[in-house]
C-alpha atoms as a PDB file:
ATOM      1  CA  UNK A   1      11.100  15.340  11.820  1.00  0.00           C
ATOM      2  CA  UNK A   2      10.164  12.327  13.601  1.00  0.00           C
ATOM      3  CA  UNK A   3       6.381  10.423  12.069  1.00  0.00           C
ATOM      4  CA  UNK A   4       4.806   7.721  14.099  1.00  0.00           C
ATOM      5  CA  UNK A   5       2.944   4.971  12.864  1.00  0.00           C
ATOM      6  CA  UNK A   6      -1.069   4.001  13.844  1.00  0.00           C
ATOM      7  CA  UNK A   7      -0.633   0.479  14.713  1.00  0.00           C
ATOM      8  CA  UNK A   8      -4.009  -1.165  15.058  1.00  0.00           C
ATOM      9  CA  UNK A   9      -4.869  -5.147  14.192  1.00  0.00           C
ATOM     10  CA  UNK A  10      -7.535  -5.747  12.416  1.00  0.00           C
ATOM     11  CA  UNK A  11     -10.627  -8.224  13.895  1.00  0.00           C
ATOM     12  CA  UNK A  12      -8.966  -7.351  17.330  1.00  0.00           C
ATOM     13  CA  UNK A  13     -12.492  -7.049  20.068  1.00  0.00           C
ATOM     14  CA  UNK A  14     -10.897  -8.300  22.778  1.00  0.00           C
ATOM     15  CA  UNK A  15      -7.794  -6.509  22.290  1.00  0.00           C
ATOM     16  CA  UNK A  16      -4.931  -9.378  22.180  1.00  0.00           C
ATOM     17  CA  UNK A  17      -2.806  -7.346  20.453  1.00  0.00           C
ATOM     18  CA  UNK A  18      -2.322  -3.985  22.243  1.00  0.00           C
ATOM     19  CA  UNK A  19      -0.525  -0.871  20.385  1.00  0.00           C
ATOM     20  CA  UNK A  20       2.270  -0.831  22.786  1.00  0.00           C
ATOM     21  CA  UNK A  21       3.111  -4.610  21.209  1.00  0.00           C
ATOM     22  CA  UNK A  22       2.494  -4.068  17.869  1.00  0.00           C
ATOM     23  CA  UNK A  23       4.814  -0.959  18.120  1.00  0.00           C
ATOM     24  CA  UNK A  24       7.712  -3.248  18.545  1.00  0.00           C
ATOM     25  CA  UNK A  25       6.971  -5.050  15.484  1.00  0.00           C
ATOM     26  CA  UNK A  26       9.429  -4.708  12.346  1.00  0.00           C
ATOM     27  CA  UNK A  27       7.722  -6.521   9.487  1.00  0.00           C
ATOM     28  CA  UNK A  28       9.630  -6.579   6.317  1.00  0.00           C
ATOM     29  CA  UNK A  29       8.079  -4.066   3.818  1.00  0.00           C
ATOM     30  CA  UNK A  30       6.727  -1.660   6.608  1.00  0.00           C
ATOM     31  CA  UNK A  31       8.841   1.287   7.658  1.00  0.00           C
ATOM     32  CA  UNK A  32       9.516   1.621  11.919  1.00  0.00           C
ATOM     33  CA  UNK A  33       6.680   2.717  14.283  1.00  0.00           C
ATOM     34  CA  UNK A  34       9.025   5.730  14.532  1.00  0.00           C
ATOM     35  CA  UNK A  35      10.548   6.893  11.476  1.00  0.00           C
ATOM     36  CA  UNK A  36      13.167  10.144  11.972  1.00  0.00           C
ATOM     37  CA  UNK A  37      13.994  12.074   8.713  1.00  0.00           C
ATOM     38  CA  UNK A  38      15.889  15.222   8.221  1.00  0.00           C
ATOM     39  CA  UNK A  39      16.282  17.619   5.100  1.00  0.00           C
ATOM     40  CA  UNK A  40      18.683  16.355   2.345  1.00  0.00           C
ATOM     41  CA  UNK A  41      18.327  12.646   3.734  1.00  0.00           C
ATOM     42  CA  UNK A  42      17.754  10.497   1.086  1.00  0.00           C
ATOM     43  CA  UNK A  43      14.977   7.809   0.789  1.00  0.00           C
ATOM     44  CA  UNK A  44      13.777   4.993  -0.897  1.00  0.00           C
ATOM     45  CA  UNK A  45      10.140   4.058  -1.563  1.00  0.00           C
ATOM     46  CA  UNK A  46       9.022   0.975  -0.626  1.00  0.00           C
ATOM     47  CA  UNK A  47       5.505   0.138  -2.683  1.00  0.00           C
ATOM     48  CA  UNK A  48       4.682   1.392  -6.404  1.00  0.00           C
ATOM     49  CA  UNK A  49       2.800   4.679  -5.475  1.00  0.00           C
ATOM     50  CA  UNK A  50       2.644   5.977  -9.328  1.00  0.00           C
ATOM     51  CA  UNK A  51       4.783   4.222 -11.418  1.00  0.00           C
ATOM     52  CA  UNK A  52       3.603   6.796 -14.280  1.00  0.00           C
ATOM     53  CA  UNK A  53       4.828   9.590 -12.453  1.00  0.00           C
ATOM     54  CA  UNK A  54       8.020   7.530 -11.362  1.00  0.00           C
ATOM     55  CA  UNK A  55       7.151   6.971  -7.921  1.00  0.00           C
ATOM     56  CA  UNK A  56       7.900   2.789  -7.936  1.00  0.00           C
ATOM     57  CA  UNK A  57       9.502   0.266  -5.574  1.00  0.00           C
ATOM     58  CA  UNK A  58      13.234   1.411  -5.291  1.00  0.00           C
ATOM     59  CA  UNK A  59      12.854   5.229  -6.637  1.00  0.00           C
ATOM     60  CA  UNK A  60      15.353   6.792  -4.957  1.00  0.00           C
ATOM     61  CA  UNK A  61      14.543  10.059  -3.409  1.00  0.00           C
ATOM     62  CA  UNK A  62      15.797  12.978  -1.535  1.00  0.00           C
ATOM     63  CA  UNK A  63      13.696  14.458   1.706  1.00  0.00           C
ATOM     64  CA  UNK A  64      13.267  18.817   0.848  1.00  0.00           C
ATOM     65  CA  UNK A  65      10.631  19.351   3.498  1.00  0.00           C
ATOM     66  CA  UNK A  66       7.967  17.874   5.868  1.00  0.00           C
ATOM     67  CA  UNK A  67       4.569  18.501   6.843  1.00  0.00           C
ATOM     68  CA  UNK A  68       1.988  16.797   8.962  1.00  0.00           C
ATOM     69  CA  UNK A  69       1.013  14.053   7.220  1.00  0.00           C
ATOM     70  CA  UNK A  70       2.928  14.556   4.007  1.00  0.00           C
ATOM     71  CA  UNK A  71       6.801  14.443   3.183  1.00  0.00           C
ATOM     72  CA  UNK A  72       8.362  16.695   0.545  1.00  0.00           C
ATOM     73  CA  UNK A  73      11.057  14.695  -1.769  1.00  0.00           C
ATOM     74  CA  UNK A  74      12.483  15.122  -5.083  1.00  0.00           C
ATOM     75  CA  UNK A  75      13.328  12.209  -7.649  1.00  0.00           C
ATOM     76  CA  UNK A  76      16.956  11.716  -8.011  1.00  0.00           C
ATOM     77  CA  UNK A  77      17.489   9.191 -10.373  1.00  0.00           C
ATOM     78  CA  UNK A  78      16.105   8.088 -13.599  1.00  0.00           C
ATOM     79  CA  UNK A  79      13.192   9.693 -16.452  1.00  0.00           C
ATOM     80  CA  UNK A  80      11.723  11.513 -13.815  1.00  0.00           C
ATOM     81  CA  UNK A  81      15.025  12.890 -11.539  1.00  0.00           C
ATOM     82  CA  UNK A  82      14.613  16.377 -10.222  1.00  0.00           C
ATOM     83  CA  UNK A  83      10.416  16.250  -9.965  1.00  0.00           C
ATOM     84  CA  UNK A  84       9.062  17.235  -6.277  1.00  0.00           C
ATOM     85  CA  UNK A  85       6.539  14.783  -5.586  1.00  0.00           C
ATOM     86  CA  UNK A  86       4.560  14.677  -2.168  1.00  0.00           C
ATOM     87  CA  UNK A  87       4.616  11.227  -0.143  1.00  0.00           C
ATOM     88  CA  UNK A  88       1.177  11.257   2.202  1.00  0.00           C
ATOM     89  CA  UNK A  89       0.853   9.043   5.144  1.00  0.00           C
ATOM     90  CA  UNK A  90      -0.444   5.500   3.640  1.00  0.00           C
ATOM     91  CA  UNK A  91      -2.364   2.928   5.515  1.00  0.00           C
ATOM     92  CA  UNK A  92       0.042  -0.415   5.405  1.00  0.00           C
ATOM     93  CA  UNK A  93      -0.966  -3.688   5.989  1.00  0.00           C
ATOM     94  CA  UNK A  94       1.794  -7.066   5.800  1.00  0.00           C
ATOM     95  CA  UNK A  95       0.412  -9.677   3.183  1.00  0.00           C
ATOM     96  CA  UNK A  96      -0.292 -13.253   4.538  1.00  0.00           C
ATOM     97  CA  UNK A  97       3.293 -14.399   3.942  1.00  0.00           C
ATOM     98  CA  UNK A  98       4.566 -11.819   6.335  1.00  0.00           C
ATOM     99  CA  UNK A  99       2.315 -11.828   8.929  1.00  0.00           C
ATOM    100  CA  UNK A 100       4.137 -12.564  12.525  1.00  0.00           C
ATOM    101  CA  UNK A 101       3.520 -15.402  14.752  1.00  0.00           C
ATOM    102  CA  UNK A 102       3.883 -15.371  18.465  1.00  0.00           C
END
């Protein structure tokens, strides 16, 4: 399954930034404008999502199925291993500190 990002900048009117550009960008913390998965592969999560639920930075999951906007994973390690959780699309933004400059 291949997901594609919705690059955008913020405070943009005159359109500096285009999407083709910010597609090529790689900040750290922010997964590729075009992310390819496939069942079995395992993941890790990037940002605390639910810590309660064991869905934290570094939870280490496996990918069971995909839909639209959604990804189908089950926890591998830890409290919480062998839980099927659903990972929905996320709007992303870099903090100040990793913000490119040209």
């Amino acid at each position: 399954m291949v997901y594609h990002s919705f690059d955008c900048a913020v405070d943009d009117p005159h359109n500096y930034y285009p999407p083709e550009f910010l597609n090529t960008l790689t900040p750290n913390g922010l997964p590729p404008h075009v992310l390819k998965l496939k069942i079995n592969c395992p993941v890790i999560l990037l940002r605390n999502i639910d810590p309660a639920n064991g869905l934290c930075n570094g939870t280490r999951l496996v990918v069971r199925g995909f839909q639209r906007n959604v990804i189908d994973a089950e926890i591998v390690l830890g409290q919480h291993a062998g839980k099927r959780i659903f990972l929905p699309r996320i709007p992303l933004c870099p903090s100040d500190d990793e913000i490119c400059t040209i």
